[in-house]
Protein backbone atom coordinates (compact mmCIF):
# COMPACT_ATOMS: atom_id res chain seq x y z
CA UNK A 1 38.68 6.94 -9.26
CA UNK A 2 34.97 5.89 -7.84
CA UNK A 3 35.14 2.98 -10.98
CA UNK A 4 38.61 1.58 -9.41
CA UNK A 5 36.88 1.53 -5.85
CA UNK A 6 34.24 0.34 -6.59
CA UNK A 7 36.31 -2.80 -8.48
CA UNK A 8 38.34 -3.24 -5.46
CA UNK A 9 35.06 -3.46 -3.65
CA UNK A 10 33.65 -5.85 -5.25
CA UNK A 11 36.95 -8.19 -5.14
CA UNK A 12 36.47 -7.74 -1.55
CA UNK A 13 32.82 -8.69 -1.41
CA UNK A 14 33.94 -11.95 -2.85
CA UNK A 15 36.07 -13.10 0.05
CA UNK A 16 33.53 -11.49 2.27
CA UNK A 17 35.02 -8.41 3.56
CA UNK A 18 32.99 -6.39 5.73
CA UNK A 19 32.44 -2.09 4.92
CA UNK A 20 34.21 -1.49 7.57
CA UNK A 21 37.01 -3.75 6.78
CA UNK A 22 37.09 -2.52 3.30
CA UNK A 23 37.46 0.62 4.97
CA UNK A 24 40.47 -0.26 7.17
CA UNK A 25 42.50 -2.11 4.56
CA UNK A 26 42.00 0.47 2.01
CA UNK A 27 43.81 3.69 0.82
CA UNK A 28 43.80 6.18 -1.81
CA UNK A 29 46.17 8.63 -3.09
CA UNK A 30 46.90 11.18 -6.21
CA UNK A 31 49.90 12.27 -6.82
CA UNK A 32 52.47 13.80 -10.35
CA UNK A 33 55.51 13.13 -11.94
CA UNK A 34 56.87 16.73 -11.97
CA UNK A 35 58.95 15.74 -15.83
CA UNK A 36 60.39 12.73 -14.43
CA UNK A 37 58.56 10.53 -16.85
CA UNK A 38 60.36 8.54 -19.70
CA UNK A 39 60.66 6.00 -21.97
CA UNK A 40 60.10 4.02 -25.26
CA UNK A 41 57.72 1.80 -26.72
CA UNK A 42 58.71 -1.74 -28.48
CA UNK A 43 59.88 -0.79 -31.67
CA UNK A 44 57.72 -2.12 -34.57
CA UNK A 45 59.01 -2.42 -38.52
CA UNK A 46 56.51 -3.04 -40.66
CA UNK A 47 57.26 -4.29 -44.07
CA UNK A 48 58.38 -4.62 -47.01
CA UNK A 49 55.68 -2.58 -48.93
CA UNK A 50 56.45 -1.71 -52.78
CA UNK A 51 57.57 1.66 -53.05
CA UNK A 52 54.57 4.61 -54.01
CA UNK A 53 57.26 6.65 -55.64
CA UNK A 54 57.87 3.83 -57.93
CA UNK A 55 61.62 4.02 -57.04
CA UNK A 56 61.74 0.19 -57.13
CA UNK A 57 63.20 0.00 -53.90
CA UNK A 58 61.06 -2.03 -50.88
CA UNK A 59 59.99 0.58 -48.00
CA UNK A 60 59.31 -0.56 -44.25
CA UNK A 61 57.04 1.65 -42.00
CA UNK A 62 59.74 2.10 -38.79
CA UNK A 63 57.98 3.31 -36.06
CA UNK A 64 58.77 3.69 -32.30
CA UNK A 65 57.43 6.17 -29.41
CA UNK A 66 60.10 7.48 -27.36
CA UNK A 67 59.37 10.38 -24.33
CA UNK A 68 61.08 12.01 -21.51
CA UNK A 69 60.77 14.91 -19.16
CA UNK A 70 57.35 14.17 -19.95
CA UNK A 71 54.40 15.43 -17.07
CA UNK A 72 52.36 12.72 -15.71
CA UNK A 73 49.46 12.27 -13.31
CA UNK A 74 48.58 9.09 -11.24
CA UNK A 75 45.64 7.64 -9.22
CA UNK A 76 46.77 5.11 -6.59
CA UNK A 77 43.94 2.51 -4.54
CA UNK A 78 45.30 0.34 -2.40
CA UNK A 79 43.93 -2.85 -0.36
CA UNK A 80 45.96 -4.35 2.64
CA UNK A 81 45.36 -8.03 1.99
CA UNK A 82 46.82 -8.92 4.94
CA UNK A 83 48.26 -6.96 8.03
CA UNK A 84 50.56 -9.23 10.40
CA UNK A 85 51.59 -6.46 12.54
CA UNK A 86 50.85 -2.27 12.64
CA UNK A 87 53.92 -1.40 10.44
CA UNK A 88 53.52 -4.40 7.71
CA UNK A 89 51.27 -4.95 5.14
CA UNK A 90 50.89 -7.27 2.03
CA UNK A 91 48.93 -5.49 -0.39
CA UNK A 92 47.13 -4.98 -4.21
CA UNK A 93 47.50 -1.93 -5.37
CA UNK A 94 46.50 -0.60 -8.88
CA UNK A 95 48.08 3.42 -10.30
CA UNK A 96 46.37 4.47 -13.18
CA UNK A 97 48.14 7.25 -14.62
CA UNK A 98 47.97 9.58 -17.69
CA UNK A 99 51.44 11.10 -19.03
CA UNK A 100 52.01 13.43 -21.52
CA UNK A 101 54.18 12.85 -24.86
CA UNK A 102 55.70 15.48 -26.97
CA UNK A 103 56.32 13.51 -29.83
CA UNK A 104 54.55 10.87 -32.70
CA UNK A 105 51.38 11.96 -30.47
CA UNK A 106 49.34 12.95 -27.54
CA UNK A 107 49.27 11.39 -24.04
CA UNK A 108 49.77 7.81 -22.50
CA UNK A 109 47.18 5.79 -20.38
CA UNK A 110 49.35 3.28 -17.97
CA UNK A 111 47.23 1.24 -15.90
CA UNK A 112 49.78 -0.83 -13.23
CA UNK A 113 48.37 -3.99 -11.23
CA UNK A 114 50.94 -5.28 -8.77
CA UNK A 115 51.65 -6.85 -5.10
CA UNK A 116 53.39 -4.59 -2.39
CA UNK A 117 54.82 -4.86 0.61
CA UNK A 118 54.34 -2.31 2.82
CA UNK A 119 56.35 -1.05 6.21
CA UNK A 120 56.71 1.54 8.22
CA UNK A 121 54.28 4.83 8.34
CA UNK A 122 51.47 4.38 5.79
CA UNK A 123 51.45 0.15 5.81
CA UNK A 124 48.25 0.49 7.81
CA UNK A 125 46.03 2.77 9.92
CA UNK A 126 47.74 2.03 13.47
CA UNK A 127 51.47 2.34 12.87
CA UNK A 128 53.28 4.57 14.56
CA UNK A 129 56.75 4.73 12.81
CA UNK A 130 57.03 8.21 11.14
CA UNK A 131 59.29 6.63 7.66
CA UNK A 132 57.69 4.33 5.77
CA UNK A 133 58.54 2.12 2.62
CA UNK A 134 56.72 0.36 -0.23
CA UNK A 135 57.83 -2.92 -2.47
CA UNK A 136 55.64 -3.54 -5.86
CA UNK A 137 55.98 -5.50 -8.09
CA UNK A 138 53.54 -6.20 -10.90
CA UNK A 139 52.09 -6.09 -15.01
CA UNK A 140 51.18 -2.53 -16.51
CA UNK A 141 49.28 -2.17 -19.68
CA UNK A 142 50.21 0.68 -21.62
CA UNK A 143 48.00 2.68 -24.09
CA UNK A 144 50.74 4.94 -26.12
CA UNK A 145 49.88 6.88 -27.73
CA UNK A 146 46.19 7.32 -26.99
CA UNK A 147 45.60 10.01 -29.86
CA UNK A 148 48.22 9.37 -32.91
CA UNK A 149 49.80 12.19 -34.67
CA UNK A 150 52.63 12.88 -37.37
CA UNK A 151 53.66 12.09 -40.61
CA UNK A 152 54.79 8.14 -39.69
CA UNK A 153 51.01 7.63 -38.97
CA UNK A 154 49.88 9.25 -42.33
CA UNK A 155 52.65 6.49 -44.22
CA UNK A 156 51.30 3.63 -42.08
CA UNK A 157 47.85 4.72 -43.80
CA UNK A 158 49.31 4.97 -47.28
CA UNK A 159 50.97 1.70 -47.16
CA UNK A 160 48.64 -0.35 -44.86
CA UNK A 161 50.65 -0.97 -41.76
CA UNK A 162 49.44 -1.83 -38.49
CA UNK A 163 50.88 0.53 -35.93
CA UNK A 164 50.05 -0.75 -32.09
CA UNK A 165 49.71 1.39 -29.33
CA UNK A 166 48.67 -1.24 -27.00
CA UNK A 167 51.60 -2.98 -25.37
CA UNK A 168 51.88 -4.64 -21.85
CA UNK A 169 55.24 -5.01 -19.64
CA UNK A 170 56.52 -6.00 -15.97
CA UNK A 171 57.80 -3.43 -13.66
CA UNK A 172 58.61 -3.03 -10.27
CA UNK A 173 58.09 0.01 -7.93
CA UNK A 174 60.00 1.46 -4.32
CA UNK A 175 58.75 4.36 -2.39
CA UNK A 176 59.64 6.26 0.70
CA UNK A 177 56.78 7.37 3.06
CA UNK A 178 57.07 10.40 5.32
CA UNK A 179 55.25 13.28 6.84
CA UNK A 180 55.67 16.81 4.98
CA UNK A 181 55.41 19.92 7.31
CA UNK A 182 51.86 19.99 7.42
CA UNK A 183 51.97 16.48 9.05
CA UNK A 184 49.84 14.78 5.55
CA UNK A 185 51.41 11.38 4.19
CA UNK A 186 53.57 11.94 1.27
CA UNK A 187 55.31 9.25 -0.95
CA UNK A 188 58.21 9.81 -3.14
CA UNK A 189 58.19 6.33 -5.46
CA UNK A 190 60.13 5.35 -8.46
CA UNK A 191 58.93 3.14 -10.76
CA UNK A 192 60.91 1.02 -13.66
CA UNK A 193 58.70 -1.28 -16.11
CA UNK A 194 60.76 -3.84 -18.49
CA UNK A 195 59.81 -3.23 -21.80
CA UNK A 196 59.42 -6.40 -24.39
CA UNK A 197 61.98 -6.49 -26.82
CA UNK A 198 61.16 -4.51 -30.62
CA UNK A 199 61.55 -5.45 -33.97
CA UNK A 200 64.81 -4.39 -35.49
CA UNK A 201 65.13 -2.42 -38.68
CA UNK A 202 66.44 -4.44 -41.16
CA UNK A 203 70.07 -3.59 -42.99
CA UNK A 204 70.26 -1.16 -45.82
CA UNK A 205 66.08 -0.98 -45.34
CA UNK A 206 64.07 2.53 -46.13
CA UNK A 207 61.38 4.23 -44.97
CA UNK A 208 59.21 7.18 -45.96
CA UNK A 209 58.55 8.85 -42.64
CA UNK A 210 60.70 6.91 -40.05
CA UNK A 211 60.38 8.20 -36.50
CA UNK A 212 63.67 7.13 -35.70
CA UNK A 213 66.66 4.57 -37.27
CA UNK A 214 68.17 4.35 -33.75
CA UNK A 215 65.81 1.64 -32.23
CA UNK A 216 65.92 1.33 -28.79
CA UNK A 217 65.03 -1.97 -26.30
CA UNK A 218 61.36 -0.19 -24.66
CA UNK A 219 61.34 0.57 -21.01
CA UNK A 220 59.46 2.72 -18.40
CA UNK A 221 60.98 5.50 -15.90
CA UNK A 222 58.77 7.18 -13.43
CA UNK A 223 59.47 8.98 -10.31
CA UNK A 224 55.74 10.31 -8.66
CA UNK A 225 55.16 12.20 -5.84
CA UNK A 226 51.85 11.26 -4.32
CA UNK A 227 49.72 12.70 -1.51
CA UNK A 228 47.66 10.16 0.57
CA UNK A 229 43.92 11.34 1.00
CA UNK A 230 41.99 11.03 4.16
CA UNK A 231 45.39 9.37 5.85
């Protein structure tokens, strides 16, 4: 959390933002996906590789990361770029978050860079209006999985594939901002990131280990719940 502050920060210094601008412009927030976390990586077929059973027969590495119902936790900073009036902002916002995957390994690092626009409660420090909403749209680079595990990794060994778990993607992101009983910002926000089209298995092809034959086009779901700190 301190690194990504200190980043935006520094952007800030550039253009010569004042600490106490900095201050005004920026917010912070943590927050979970309570299971509401899915999705698949591009698929990747590796291949053809000459059989180690000596069957005769070529053999492709298939491999593809799917999750859902999957925990995740985010970090959100935030830095009004501009403010035309008290309930609208333009903004940069970045949401680091760390998910966790039940299958073909453990945990995903997604680090999301967009541009929102902001209204309502929670687009700056002197609005008034108690609903608020957030726009994003942006690039996420996605680190899944960050430790590998399972048999499909062992073949990629055996038969010298290269398995990535670096992969990159659009998305774009809506939330609602209100006040919870206690009268702290909250933000409900759903987030969709449009995966780059896989390789596709070829017909009749083999593999040792395959994670799954039923390739699917790679996508991200997310819906967070985040708590705004020192709002």
């Amino acid at each position: 959390m301190k690194t990504i502050s200190i980043v935006f920060i520094a952007l800030c210094g550039t253009v010569g933002v004042s600490a106490q601008s900095f201050k005004d412009h920026f917010f912070s927030s943590i927050g979970f996906s309570p299971f509401l976390d899915f999705g698949s990586t591009p698929a990747q077929v590796e291949g053809p590789y000459a059989d180690q059973n000596n069957s005769g027969n070529p053999v492709y590495v298939v491999y593809q990361v799917n999750w859902a119902f999957a925990p995740a936790f985010a970090y959100e900073a935030r830095y009004n770029l501009t403010e035309p009036s008290e309930n609208m902002a333009v903004s940069i916002k970045a949401t680091p978050t760390l998910s966790g995957l039940a299958k073909q390994g453990i945990f995903g690092l997604y680090f999301p860079i967009g541009l929102g626009l902001e209204l309502g409660n929670g687009a700056t420090y002197q609005t008034s209006a108690s609903t608020g909403f957030s726009i994003t749209a942006g690039y996420t680079i996605n680190m899944t999985p960050l430790i590998k595990a399972g048999n499909v990794h062992d073949d990629a060994d055996l038969y010298g594939a290269s398995l990535k778990s670096t992969w990159g993607c659009p998305y774009i992101a809506a939330g609602i901002r209100y006040w919870n009983r206690k009268n702290k910002l909250r933000e409900i926000s759903i987030r969709y990131g449009f995966g780059p089209s896989g390789d596709t298995k070829p017909t009749g092809a083999t593999s040792p280990h395959s994670v799954t034959d039923d390739l699917t086009n790679s996508y991200i779901l997310r819906v967070t719940w985040m708590k705004y700190i020192n709002y």
